[in-house]
C-alpha atoms as a PDB file:
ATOM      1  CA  UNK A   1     -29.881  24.194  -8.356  1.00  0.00           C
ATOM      2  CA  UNK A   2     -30.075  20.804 -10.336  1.00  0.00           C
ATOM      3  CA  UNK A   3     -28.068  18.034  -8.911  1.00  0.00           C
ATOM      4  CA  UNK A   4     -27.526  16.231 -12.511  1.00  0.00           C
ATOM      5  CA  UNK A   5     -24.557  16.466 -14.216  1.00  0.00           C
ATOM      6  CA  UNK A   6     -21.551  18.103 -14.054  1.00  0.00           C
ATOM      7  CA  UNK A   7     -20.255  19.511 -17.549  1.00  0.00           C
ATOM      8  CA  UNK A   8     -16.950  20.865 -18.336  1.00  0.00           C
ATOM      9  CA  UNK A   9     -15.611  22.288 -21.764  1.00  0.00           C
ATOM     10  CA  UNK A  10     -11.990  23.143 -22.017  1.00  0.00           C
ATOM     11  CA  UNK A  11      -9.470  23.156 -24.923  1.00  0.00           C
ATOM     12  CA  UNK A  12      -5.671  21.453 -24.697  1.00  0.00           C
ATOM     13  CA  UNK A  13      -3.356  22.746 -27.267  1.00  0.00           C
ATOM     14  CA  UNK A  14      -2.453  19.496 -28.210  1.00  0.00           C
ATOM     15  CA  UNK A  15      -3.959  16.509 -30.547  1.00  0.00           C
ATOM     16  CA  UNK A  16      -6.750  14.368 -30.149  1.00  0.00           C
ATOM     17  CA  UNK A  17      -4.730  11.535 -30.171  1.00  0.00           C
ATOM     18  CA  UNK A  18      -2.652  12.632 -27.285  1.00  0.00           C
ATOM     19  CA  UNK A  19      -6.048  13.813 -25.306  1.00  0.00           C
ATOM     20  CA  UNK A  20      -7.095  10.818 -25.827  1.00  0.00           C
ATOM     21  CA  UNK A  21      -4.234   8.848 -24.059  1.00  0.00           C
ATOM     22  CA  UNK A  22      -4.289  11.387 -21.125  1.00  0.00           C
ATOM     23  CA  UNK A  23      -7.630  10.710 -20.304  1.00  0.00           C
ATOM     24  CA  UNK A  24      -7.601   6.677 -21.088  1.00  0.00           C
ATOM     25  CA  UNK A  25      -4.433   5.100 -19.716  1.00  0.00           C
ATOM     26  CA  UNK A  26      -4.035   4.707 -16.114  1.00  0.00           C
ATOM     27  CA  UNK A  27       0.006   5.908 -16.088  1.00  0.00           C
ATOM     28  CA  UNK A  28      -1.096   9.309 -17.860  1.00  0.00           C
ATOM     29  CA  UNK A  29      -4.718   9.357 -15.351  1.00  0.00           C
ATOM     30  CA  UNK A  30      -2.679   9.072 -12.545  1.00  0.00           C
ATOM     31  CA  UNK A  31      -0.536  12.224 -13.875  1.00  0.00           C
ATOM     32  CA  UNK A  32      -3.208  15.221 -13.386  1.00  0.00           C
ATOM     33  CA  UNK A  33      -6.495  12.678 -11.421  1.00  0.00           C
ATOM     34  CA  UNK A  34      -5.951  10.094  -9.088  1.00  0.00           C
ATOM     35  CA  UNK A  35      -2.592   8.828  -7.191  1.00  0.00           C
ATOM     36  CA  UNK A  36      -2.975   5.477  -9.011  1.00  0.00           C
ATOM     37  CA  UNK A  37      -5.135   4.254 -11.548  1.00  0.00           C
ATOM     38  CA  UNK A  38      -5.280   0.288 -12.740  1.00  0.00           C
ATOM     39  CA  UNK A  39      -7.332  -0.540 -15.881  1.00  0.00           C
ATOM     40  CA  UNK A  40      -7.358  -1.602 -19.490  1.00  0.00           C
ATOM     41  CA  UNK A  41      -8.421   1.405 -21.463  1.00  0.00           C
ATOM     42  CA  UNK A  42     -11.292  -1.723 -23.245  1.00  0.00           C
ATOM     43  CA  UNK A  43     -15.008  -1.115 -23.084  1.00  0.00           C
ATOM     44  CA  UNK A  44     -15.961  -3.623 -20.203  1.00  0.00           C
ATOM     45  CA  UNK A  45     -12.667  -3.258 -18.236  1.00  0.00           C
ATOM     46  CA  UNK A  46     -12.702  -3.161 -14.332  1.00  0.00           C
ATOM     47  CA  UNK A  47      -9.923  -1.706 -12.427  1.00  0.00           C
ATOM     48  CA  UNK A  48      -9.876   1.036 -10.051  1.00  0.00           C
ATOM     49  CA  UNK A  49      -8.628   4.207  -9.399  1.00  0.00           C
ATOM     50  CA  UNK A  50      -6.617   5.120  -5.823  1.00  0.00           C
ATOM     51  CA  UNK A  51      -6.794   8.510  -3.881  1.00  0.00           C
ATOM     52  CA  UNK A  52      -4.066   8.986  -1.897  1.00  0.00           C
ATOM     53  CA  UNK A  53      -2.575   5.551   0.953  1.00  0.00           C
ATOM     54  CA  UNK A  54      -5.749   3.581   1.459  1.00  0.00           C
ATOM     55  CA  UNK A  55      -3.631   1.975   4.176  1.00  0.00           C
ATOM     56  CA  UNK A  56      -3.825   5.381   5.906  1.00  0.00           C
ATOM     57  CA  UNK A  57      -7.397   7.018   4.894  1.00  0.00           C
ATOM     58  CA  UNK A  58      -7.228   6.441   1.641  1.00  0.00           C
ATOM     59  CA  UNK A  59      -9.489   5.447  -0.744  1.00  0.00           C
ATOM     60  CA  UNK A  60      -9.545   2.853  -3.688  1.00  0.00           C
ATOM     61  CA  UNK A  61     -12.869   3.394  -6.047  1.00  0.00           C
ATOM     62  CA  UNK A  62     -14.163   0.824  -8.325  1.00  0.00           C
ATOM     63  CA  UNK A  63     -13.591   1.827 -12.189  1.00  0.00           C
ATOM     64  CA  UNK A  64     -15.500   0.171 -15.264  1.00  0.00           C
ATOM     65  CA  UNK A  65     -14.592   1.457 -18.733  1.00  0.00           C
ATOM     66  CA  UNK A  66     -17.742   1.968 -20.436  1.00  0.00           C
ATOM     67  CA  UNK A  67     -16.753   3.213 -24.168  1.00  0.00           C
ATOM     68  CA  UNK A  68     -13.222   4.117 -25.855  1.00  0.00           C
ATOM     69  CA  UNK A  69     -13.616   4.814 -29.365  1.00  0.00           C
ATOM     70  CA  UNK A  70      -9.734   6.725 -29.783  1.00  0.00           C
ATOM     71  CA  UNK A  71      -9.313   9.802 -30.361  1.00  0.00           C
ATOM     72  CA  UNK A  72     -12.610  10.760 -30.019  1.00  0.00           C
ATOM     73  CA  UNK A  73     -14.649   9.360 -26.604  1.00  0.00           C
ATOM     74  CA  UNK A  74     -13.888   7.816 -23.456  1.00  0.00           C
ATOM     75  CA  UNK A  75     -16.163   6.964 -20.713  1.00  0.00           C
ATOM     76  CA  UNK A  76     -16.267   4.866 -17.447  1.00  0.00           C
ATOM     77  CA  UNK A  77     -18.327   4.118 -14.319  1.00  0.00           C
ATOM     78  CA  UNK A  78     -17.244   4.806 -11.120  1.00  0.00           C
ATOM     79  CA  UNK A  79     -17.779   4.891  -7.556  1.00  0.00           C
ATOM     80  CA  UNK A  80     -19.839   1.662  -7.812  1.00  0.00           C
ATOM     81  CA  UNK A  81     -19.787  -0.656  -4.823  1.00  0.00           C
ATOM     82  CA  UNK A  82     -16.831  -3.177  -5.020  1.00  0.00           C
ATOM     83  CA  UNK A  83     -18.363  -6.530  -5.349  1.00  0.00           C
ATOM     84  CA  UNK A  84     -21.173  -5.661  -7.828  1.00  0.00           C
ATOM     85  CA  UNK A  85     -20.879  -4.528 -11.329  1.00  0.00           C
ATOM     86  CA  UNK A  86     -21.536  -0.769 -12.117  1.00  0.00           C
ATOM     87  CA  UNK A  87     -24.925   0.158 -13.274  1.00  0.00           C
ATOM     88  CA  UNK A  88     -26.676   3.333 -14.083  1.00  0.00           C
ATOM     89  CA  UNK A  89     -28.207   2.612 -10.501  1.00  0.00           C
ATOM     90  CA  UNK A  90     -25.210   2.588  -8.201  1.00  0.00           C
ATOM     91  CA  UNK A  91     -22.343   4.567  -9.802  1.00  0.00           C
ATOM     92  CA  UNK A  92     -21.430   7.566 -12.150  1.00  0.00           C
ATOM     93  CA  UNK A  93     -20.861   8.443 -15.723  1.00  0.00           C
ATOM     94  CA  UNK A  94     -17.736  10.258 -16.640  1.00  0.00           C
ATOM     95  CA  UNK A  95     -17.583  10.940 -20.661  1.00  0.00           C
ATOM     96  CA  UNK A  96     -14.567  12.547 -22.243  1.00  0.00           C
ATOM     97  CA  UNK A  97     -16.000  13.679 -25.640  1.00  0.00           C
ATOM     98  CA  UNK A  98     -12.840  15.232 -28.293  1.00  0.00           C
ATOM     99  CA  UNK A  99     -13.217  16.927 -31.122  1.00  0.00           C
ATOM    100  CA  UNK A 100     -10.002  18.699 -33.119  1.00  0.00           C
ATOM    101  CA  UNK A 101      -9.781  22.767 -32.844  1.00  0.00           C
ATOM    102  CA  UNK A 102      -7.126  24.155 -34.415  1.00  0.00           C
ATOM    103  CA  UNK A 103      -3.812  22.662 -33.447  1.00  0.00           C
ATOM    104  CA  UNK A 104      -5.723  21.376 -30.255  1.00  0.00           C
ATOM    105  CA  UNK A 105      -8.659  19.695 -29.023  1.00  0.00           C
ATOM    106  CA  UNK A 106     -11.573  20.586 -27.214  1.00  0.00           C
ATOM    107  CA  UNK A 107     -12.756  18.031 -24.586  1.00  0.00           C
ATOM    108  CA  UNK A 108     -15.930  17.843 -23.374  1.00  0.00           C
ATOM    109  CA  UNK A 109     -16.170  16.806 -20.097  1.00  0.00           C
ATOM    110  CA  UNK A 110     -19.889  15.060 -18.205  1.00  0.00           C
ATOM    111  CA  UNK A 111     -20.363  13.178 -15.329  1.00  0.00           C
ATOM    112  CA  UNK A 112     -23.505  12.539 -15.079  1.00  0.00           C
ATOM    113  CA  UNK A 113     -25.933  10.294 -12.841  1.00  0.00           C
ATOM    114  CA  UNK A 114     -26.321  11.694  -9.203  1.00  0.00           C
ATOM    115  CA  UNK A 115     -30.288  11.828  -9.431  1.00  0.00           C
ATOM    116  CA  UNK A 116     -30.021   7.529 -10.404  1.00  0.00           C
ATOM    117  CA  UNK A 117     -28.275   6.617  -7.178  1.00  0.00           C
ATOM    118  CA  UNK A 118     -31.763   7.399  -5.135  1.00  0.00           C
ATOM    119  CA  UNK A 119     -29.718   9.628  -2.402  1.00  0.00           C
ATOM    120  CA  UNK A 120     -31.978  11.533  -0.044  1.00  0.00           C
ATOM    121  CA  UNK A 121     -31.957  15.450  -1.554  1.00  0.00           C
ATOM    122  CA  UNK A 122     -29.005  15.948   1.166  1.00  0.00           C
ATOM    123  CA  UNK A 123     -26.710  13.590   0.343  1.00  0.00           C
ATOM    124  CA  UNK A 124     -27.560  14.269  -3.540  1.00  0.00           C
ATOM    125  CA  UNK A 125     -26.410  17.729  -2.731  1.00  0.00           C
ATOM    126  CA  UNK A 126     -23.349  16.584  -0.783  1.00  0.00           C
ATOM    127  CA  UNK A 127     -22.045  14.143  -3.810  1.00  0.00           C
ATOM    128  CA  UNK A 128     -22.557  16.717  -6.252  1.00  0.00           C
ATOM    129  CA  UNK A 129     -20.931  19.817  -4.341  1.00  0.00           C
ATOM    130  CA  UNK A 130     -17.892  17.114  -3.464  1.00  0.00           C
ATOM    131  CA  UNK A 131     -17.473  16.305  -6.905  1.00  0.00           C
ATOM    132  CA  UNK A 132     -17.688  19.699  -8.658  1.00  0.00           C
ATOM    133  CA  UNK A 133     -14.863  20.688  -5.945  1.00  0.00           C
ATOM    134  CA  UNK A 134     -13.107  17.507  -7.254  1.00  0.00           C
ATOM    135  CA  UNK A 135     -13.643  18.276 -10.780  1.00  0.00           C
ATOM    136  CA  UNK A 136     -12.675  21.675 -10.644  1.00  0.00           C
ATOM    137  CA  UNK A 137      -9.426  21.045  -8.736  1.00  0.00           C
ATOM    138  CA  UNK A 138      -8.127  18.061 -11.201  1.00  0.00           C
ATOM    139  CA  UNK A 139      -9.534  19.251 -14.769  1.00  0.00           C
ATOM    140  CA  UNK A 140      -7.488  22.144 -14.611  1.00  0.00           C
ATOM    141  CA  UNK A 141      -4.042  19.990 -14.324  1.00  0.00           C
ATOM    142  CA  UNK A 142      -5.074  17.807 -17.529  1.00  0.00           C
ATOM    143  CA  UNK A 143      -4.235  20.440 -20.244  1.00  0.00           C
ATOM    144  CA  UNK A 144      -0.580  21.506 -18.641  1.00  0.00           C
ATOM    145  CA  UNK A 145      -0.332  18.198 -18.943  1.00  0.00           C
ATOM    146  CA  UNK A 146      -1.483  17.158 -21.933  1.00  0.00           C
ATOM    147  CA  UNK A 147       0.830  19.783 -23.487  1.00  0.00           C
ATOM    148  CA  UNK A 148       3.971  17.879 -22.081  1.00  0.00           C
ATOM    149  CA  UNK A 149       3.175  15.018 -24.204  1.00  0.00           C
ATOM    150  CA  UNK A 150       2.523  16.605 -27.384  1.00  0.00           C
ATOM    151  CA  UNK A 151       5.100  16.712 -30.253  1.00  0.00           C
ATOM    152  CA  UNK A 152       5.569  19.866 -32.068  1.00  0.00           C
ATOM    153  CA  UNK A 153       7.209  19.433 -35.647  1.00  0.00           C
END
């Protein structure tokens, strides 16, 4: 099995536009991904992202917006170490690529990077089987979502 990237294709019947803003601002994030997101949706932007009470087990993860070109692309870094900025090295790729369908959008989903961060081949494996759960648990919830949002004429 490759350990590389993690792709995802899935259409939301509803606009770019509004794709867009579910996968770019932290209050709509936070909706269908993590319990709390904090960011500015601006290429170069550091925030983070919050899985559930990091006062009780928690977890906060560093977030750095790499590219947000609306309503077409979003991207960020994450799961960098906090107090050094996120590389190709020490954190992930997530890109959100849209393109219209119909009434909808398809998005394009990648995360991509595993094989940069050096792991030994059993932590590689480890990462990538704990994110592909994680992926395949949240992705799902964007779309419902999504639809919520979108305005019907």
């Amino acid at each position: 099995m490759e350990y590389g990237e993690i792709a995802r294709e899935i259409y939301v019947d509803a606009s770019p536009e509004v794709v867009f803003d579910v996968v770019s601002s932290p209050q709509h994030l936070a909706r269908w991904w993590p319990d709390a997101a904090r960011f500015e949706p601006a290429p170069g932007a550091i925030g983070e992202i919050t899985f559930g009470d990091p006062g009780a087990g928690g977890k906060a993860v560093p977030f750095t917006v790499v590219d947000a070109v609306p309503p077409r692309t979003f991207s960020f870094r994450w799961a960098h170490p906090a107090d050094r900025p996120a590389t190709e090295r020490n954190s992930l790729l997530v890109t959100f690529d849209l393109r219209p369908s119909g009434a909808g959008t398809v998005l394009a989903f990648r995360e991509t990077g595993f094989r940069e961060q050096g792991w030994e081949a059993a932590v590689l494996e480890q990462q990538y089987r704990e994110h592909v759960t994680g992926w395949d648990h949240f992705l799902p919830r964007l779309a419902p979502y999504a639809v919520t949002l979108q305005v019907r004429p």
